[in-house]
Protein backbone atom coordinates (compact mmCIF):
# COMPACT_ATOMS: atom_id res chain seq x y z
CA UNK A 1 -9.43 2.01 6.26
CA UNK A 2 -8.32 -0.32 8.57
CA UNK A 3 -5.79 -3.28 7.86
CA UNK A 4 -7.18 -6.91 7.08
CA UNK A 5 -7.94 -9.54 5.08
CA UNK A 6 -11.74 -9.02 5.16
CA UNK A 7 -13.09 -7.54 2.00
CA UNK A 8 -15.32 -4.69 2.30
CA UNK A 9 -18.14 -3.45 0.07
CA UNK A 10 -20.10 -0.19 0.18
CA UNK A 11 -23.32 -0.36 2.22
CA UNK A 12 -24.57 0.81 -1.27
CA UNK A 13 -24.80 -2.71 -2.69
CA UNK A 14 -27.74 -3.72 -0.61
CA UNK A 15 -26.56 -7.51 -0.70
CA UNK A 16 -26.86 -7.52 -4.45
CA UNK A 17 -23.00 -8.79 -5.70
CA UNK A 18 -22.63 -6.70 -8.05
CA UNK A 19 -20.07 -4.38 -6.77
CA UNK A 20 -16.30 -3.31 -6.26
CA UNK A 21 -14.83 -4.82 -2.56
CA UNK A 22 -11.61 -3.54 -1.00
CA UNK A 23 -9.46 -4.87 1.76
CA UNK A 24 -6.09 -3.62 2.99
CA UNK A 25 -2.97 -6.33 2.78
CA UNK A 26 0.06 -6.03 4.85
CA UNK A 27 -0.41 -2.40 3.41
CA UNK A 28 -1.36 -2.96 0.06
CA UNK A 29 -4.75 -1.90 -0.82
CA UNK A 30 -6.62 -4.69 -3.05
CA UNK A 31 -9.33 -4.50 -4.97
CA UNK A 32 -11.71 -6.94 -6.92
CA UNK A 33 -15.95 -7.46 -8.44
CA UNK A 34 -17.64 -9.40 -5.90
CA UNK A 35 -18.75 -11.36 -8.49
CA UNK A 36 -15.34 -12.07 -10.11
CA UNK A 37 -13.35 -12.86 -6.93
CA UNK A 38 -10.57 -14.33 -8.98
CA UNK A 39 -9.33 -10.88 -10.19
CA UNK A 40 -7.40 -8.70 -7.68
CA UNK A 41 -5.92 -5.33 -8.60
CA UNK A 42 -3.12 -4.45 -6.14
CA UNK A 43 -2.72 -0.26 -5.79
CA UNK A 44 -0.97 1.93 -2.72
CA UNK A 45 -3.03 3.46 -0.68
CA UNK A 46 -1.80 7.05 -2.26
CA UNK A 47 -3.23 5.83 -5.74
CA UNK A 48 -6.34 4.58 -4.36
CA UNK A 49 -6.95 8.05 -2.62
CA UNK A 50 -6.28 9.82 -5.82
CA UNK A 51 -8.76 7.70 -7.41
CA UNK A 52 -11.62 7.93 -5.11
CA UNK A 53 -11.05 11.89 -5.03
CA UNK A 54 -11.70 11.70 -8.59
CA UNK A 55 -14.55 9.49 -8.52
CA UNK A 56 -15.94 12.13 -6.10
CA UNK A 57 -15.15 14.99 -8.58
CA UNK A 58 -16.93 13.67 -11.54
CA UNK A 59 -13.56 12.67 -13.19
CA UNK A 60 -15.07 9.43 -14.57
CA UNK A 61 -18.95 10.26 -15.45
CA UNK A 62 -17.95 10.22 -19.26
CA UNK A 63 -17.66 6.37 -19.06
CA UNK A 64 -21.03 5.64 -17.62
CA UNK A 65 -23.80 5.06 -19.70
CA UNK A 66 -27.27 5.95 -18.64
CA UNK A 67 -29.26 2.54 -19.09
């Protein structure tokens, strides 16, 4: 990921705000709901790997709800 204050979202979102955007901080990886800007969760960029691998592996399915 590279290192700046521009917040990132997946190509996923289609333009739609509702999603999760990320941006890199003098190293610190931040994280907040495009449509909640106020609210920034700070992680390393270890954790955040370790959370995207599990993502990945299915690690969080259980919490989504089919609508």
């Amino acid at each position: 990921m590279a290192s700046g204050s521009t917040w990132q979202a997946s190509s996923y979102t289609a333009n739609n705000n509702n999603c999760v955007e990320v941006r890199v901080v003098e190293g610190v990886i931040e994280l907040r709901e495009s449509d909640d800007g106020e609210v920034i969760v700070h992680t390393t960029a270890a954790r955040f790997a370790a959370f995207l691998q599990g993502a990945k592996a299915g690690a969080f399915d259980h919490l989504t709800t089919d609508a």
